[in-house]
N, C-alpha and C. Protein backbone atom coordinates (compact mmCIF):
# COMPACT_ATOMS: atom_id res chain seq x y z
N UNK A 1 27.20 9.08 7.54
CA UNK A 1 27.60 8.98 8.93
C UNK A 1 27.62 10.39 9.50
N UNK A 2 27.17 10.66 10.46
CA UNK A 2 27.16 11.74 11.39
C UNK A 2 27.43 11.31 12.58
N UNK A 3 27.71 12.34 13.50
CA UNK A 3 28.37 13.18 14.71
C UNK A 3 26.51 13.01 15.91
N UNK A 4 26.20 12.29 16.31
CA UNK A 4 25.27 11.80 17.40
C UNK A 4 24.98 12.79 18.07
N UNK A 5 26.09 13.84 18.63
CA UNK A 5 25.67 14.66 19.12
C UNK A 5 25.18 15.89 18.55
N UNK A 6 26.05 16.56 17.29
CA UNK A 6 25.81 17.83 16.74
C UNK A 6 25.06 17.39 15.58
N UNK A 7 25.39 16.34 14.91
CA UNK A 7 24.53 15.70 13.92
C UNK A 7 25.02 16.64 12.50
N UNK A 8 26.47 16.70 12.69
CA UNK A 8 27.13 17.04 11.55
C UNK A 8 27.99 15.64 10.83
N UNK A 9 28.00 15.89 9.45
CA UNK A 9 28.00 14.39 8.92
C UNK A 9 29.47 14.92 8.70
N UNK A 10 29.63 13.49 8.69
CA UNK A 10 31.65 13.08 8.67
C UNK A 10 31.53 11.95 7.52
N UNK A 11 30.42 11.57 6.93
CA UNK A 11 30.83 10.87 5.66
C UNK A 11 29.09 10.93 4.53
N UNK A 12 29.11 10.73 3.55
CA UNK A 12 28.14 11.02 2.51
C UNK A 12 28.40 10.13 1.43
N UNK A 13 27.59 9.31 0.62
CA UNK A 13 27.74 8.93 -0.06
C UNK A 13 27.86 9.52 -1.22
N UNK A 14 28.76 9.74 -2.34
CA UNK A 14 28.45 10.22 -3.55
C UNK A 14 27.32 10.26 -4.45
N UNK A 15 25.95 8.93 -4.26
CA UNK A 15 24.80 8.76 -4.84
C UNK A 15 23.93 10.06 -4.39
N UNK A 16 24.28 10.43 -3.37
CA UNK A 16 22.95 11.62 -2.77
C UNK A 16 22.73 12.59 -3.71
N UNK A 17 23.65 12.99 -5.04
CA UNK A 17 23.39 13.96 -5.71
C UNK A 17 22.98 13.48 -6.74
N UNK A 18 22.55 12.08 -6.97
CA UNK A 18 21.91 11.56 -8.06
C UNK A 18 20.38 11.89 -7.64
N UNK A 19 20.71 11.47 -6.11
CA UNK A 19 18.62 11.68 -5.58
C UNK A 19 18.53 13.31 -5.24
N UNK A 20 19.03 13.98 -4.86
CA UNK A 20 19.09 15.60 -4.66
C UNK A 20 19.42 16.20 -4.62
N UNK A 21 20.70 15.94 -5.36
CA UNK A 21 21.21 17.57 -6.41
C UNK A 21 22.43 17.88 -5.55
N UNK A 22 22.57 17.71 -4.62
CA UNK A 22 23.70 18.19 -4.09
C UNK A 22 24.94 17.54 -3.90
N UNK A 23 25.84 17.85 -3.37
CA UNK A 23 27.09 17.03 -3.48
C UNK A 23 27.62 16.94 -2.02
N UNK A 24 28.20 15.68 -1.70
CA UNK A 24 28.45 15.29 -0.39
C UNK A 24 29.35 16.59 -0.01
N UNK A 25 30.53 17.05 -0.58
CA UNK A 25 30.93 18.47 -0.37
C UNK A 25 29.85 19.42 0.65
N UNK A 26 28.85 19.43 -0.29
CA UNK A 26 27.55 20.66 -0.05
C UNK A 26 27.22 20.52 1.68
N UNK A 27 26.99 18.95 1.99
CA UNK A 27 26.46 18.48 2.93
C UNK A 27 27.75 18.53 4.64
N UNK A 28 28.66 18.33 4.16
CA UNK A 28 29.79 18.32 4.73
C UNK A 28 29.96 19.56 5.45
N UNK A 29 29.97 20.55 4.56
CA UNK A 29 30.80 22.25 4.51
C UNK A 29 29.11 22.41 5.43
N UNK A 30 28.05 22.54 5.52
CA UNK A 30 27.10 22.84 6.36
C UNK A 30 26.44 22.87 7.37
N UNK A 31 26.69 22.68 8.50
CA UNK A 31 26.38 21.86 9.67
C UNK A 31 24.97 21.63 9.85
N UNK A 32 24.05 22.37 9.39
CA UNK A 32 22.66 21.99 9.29
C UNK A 32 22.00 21.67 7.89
N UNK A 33 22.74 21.03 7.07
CA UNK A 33 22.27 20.87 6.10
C UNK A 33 21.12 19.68 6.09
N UNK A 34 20.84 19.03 6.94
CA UNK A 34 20.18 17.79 6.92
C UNK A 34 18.98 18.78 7.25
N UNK A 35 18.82 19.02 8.20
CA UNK A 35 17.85 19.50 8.75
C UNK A 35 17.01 21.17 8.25
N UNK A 36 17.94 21.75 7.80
CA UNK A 36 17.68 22.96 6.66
C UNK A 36 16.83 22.73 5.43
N UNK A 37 17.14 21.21 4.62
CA UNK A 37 16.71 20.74 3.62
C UNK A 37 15.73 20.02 3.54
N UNK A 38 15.18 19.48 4.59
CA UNK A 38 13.94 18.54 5.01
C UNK A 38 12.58 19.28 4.67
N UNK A 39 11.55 19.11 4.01
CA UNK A 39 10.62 19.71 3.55
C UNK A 39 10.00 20.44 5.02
N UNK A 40 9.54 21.58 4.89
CA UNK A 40 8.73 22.47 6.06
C UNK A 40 7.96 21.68 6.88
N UNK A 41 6.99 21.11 5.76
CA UNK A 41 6.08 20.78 6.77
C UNK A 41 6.69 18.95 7.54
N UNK A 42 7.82 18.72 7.25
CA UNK A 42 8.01 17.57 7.80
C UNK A 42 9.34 17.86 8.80
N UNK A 43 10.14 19.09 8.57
CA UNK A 43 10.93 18.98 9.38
C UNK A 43 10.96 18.89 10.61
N UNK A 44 9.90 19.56 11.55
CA UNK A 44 10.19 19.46 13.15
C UNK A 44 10.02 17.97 13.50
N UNK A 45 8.55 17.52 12.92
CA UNK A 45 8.65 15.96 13.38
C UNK A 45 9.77 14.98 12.80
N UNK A 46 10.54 15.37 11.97
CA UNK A 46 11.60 14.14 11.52
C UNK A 46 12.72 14.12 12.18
N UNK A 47 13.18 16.11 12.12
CA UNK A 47 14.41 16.43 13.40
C UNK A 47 14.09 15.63 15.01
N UNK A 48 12.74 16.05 15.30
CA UNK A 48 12.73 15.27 16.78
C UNK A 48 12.67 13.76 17.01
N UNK A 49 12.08 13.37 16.08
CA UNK A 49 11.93 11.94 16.07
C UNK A 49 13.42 11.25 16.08
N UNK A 50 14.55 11.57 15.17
CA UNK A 50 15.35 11.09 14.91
C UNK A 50 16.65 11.76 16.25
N UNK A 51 16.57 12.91 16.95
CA UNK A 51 16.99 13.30 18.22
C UNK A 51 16.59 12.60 18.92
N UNK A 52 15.38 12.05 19.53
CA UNK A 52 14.85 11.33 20.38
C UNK A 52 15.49 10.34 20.48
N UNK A 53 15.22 9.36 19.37
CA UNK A 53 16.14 8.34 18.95
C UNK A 53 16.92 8.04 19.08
N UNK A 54 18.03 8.76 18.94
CA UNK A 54 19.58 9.17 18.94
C UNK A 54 19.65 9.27 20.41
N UNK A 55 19.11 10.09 21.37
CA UNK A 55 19.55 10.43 22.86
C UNK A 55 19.01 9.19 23.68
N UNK A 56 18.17 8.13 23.46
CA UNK A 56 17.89 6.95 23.61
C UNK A 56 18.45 5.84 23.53
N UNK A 57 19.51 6.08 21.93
CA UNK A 57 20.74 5.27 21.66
C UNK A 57 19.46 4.34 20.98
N UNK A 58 18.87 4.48 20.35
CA UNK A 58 17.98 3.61 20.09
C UNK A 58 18.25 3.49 18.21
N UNK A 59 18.06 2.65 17.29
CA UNK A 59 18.18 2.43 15.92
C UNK A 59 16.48 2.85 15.79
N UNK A 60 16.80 3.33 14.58
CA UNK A 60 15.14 3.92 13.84
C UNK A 60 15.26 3.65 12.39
N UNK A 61 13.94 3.84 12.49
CA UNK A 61 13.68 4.10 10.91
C UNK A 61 12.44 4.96 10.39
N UNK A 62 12.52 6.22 9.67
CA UNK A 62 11.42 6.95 9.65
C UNK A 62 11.55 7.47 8.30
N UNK A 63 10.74 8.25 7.60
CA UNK A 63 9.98 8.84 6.30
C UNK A 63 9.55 10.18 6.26
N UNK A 64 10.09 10.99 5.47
CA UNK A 64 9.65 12.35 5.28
C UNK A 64 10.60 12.66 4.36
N UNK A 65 10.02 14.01 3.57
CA UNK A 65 10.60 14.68 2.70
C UNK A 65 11.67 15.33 2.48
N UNK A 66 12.51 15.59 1.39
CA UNK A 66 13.00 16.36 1.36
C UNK A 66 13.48 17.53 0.28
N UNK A 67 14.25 18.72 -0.02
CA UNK A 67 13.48 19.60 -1.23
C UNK A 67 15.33 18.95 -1.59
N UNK A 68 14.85 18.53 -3.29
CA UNK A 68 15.95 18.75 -4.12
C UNK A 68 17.03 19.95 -4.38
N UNK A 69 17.92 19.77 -5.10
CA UNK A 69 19.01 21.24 -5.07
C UNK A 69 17.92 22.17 -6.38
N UNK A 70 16.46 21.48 -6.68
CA UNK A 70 16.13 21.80 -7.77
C UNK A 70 14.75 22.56 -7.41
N UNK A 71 14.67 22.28 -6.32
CA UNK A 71 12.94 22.58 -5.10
C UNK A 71 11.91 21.72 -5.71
N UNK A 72 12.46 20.35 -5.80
CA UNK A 72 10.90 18.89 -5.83
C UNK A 72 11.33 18.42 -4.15
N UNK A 73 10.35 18.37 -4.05
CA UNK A 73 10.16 17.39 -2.32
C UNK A 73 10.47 16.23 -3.81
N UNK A 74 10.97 15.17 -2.42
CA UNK A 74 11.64 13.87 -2.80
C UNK A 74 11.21 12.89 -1.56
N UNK A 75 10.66 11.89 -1.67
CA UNK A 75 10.06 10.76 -0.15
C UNK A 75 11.76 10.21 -0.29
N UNK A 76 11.93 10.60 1.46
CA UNK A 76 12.84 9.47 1.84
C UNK A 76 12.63 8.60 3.01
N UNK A 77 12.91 7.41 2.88
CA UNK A 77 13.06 6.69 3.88
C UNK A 77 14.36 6.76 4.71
N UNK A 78 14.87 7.05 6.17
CA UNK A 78 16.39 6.90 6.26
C UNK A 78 16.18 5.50 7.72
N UNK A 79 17.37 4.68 7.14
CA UNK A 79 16.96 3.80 8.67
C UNK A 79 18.78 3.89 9.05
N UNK A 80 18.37 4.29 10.60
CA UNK A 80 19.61 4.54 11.23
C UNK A 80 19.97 3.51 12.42
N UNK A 81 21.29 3.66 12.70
CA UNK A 81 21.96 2.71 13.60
C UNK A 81 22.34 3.64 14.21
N UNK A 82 22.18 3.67 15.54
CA UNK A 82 23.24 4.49 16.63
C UNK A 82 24.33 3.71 16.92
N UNK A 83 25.45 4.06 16.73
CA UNK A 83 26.56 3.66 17.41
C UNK A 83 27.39 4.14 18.59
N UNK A 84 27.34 3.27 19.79
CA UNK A 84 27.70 3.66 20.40
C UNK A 84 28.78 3.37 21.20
N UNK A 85 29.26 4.06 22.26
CA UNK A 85 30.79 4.26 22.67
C UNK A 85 30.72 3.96 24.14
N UNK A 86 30.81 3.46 25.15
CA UNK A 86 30.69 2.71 26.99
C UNK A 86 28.86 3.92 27.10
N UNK A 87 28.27 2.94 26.19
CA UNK A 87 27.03 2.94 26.10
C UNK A 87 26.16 4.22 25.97
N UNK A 88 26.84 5.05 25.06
CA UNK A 88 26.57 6.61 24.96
C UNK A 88 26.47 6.59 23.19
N UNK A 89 25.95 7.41 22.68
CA UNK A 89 25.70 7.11 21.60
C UNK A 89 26.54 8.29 20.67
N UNK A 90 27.40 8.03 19.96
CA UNK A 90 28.53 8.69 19.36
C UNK A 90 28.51 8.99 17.78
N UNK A 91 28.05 7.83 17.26
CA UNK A 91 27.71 7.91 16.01
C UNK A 91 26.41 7.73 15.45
N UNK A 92 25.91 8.52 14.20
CA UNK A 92 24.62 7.79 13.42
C UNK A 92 25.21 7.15 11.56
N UNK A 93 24.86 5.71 11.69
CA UNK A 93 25.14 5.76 10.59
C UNK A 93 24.00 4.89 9.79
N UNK A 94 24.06 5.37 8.67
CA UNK A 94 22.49 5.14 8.42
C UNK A 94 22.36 4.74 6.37
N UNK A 95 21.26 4.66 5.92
CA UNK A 95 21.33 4.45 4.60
C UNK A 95 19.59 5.42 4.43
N UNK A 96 19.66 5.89 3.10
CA UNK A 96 18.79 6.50 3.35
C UNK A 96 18.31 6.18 1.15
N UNK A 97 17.09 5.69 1.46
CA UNK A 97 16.34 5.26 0.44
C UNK A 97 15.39 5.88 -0.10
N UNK A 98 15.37 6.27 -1.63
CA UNK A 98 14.12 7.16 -2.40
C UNK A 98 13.17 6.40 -2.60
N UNK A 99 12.26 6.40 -1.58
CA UNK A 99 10.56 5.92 -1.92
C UNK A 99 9.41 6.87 -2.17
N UNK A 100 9.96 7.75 -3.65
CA UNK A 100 9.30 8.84 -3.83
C UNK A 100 8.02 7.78 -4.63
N UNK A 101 8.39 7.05 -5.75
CA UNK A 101 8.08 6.38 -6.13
C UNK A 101 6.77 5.37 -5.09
N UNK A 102 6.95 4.87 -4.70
CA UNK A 102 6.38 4.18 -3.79
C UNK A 102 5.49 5.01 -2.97
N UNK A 103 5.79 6.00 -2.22
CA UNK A 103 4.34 7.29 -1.79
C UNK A 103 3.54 7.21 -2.74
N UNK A 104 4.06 8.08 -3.99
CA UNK A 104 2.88 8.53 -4.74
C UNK A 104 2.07 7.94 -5.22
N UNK A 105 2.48 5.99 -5.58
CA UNK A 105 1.80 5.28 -5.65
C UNK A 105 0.62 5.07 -4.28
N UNK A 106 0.82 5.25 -3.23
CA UNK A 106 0.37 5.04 -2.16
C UNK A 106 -0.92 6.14 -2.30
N UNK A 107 -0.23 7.01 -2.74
CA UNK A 107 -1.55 8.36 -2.93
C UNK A 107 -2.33 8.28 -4.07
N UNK A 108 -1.78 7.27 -4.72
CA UNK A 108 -3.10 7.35 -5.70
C UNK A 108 -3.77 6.23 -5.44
N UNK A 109 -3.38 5.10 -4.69
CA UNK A 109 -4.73 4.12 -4.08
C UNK A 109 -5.40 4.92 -3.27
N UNK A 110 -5.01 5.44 -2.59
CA UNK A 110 -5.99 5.70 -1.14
C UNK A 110 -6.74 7.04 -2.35
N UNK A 111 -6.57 7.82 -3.34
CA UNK A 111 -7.29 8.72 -3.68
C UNK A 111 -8.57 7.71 -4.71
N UNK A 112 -8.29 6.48 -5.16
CA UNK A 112 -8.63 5.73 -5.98
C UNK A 112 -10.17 4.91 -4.99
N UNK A 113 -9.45 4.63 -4.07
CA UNK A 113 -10.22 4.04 -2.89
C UNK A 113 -11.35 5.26 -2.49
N UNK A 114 -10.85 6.40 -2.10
CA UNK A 114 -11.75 7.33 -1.83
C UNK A 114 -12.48 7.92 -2.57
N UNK A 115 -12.34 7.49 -3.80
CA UNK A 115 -13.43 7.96 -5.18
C UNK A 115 -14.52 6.67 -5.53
N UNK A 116 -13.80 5.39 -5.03
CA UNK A 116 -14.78 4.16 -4.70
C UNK A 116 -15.98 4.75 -4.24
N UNK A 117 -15.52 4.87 -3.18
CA UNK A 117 -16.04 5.34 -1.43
C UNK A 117 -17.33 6.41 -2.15
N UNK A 118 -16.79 7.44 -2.52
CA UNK A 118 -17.90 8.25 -2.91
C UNK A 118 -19.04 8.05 -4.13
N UNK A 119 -18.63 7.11 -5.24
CA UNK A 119 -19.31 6.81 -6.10
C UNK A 119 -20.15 5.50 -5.33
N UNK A 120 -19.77 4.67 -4.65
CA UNK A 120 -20.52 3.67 -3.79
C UNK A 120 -21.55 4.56 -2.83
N UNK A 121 -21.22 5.17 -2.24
CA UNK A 121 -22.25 6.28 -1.41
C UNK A 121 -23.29 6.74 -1.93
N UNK A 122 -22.69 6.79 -3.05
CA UNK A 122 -24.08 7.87 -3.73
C UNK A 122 -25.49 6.98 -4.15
N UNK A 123 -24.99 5.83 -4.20
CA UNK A 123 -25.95 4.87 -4.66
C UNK A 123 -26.80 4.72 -3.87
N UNK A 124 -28.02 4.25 -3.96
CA UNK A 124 -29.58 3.82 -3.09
C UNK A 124 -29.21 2.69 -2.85
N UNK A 125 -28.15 1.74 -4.01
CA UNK A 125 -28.36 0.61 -3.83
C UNK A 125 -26.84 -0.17 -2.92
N UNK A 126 -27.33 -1.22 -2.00
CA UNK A 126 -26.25 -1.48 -1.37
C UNK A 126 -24.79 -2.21 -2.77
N UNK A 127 -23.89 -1.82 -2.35
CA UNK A 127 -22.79 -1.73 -3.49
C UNK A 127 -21.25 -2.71 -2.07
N UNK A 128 -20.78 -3.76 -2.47
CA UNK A 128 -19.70 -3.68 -1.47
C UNK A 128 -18.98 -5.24 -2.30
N UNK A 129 -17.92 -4.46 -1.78
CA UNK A 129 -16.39 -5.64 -1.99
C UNK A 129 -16.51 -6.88 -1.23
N UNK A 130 -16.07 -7.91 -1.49
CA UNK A 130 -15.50 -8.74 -0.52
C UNK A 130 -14.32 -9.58 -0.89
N UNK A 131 -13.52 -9.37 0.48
CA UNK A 131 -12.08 -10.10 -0.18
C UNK A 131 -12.50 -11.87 -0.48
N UNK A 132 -11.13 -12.09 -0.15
CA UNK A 132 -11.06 -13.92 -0.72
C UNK A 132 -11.90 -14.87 0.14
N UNK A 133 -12.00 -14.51 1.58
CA UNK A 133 -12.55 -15.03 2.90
C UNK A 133 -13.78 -15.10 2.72
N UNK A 134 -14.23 -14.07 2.00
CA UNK A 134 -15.93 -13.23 2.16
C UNK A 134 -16.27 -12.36 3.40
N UNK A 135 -15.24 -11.99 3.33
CA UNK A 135 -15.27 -10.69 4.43
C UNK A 135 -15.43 -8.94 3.81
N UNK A 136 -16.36 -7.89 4.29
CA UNK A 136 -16.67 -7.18 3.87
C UNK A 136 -15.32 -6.46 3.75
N UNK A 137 -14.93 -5.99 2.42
CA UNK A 137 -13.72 -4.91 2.30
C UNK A 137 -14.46 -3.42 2.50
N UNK A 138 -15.03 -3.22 1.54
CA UNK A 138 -16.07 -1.70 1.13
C UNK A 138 -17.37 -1.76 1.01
N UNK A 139 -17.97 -1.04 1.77
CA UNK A 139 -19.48 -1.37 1.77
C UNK A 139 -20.27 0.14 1.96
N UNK A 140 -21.08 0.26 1.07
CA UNK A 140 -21.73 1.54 0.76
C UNK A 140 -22.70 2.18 1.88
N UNK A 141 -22.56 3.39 2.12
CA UNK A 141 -24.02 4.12 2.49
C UNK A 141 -25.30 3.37 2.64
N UNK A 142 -25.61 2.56 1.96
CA UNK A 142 -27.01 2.45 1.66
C UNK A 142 -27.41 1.01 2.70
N UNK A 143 -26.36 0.45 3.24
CA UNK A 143 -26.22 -0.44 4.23
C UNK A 143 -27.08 -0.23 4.90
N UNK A 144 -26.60 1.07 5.66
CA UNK A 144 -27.66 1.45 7.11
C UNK A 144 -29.12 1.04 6.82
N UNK A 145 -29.36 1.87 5.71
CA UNK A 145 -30.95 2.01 5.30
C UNK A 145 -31.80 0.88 5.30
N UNK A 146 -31.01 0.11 4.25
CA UNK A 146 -31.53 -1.24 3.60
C UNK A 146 -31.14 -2.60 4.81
N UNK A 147 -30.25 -2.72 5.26
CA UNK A 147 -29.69 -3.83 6.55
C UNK A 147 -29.83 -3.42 7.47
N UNK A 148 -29.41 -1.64 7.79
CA UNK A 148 -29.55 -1.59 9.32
C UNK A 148 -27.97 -1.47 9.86
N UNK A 149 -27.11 -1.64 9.55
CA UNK A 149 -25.76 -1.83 9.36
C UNK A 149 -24.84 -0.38 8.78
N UNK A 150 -24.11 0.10 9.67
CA UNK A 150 -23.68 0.99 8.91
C UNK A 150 -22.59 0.48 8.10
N UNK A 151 -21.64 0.73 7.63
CA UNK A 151 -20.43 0.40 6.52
C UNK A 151 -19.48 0.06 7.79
N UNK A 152 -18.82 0.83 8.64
CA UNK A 152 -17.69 0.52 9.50
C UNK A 152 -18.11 -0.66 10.50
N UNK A 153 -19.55 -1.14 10.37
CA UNK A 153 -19.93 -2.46 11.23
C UNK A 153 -19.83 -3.11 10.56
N UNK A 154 -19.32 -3.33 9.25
CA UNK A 154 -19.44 -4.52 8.59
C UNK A 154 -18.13 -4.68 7.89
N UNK A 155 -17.48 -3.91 7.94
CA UNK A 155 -16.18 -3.89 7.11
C UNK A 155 -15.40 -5.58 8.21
N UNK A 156 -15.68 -6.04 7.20
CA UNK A 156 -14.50 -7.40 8.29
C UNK A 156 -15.42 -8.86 9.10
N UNK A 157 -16.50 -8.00 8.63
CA UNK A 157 -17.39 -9.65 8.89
C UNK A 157 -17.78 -10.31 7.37
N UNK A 158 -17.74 -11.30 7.75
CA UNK A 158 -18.50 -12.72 6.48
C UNK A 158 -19.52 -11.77 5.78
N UNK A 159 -19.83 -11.66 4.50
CA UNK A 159 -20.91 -11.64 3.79
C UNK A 159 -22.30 -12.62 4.49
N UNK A 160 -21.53 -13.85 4.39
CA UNK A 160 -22.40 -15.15 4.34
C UNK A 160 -23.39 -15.16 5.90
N UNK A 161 -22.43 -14.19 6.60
CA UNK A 161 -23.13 -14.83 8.53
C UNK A 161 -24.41 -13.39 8.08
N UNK A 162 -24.31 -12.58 7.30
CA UNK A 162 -25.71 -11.91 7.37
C UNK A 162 -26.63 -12.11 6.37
N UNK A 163 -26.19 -13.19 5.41
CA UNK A 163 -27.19 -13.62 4.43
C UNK A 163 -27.54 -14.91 5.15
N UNK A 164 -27.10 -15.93 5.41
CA UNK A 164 -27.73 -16.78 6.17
C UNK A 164 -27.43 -16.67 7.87
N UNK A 165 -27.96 -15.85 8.56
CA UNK A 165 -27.19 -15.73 9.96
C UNK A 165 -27.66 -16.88 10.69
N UNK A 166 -28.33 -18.24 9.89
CA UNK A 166 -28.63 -19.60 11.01
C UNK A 166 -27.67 -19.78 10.78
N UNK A 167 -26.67 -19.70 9.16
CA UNK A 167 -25.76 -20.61 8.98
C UNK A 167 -24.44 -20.68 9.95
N UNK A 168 -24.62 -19.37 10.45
CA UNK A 168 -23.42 -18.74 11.77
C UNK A 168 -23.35 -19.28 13.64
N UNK A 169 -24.28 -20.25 13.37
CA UNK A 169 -24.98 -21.09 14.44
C UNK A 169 -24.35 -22.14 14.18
N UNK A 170 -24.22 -22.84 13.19
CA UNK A 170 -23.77 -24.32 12.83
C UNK A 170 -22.40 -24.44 13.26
């Protein structure tokens, strides 16, 4: 729980030093400790986003880093409630969740996907996914050449309406 306006916290859970090292004490005694500790490259957009928010009186929920008492960035999720007072917003109180776990998984599909992407490219030969529907998921370079079709025109149509395109008539 924090102070809406100065965004100095008036309560901390004891778990926070299980996820980053520090102790609700630490966080308390600091008045910018939230915002001091937020990884570089994520702090201005998380500070404003969550000010914005706050001077809106509006509830959020947003994602960015932050450095342990140990210096690991850590993914947090925090989703906040403004509380407010003859419609002014007085309090933030909020829960704030480690989805460090869950990013990095995230970064290794999309790096997994993008090594698809390039080993499918390289090929002469047309190479492509299709989900359950028969709709194009991934579809190679070699589209253009051989169909005429680049990859981002086809991502999301039927397989079937360009192998039989009468059948797309019926």
């Amino acid at each position: 729980e924090a102070d809406a306006h100065t965004c100095v916290y008036t309560f901390i859970s004891r778990q926070v030093e299980q996820i980053l090292g520090y102790t609700a004490q630490e966080w308390m005694e600091e008045p910018d400790f939230w915002q001091n500790h937020i990884h570089e490259e994520d702090r201005v957009e998380a500070f404003n986003f969550c000010q914005a928010k706050t001077i809106a009186g509006e509830d959020h929920r947003f994602e960015y880093r932050m450095m342990t008492a140990h210096g690991n960035a850590v993914w947090l999720q925090d989703i906040v409630s403004v509380i407010k007072n003859n419609g002014k917003p007085q309090l933030l109180r909020g829960l704030t969740v480690d989805i460090t776990k869950q990013k990095l998984a995230e970064q290794e599909a999309k790096q997994s996907r993008e090594q698809l992407q390039q080993i499918m490219d390289s090929s002469l030969d047309i190479i492509c996914t299709v989900d359950e529907e028969g709709r194009f998921v991934n579809v190679s370079a070699a589209s253009e050449s051989i169909w005429g079709y680049r990859p981002q025109e086809l991502r999301g149509r039927k397989f079937m309406d360009l192998v039989f395109p009468e059948d797309a008539l019926n």
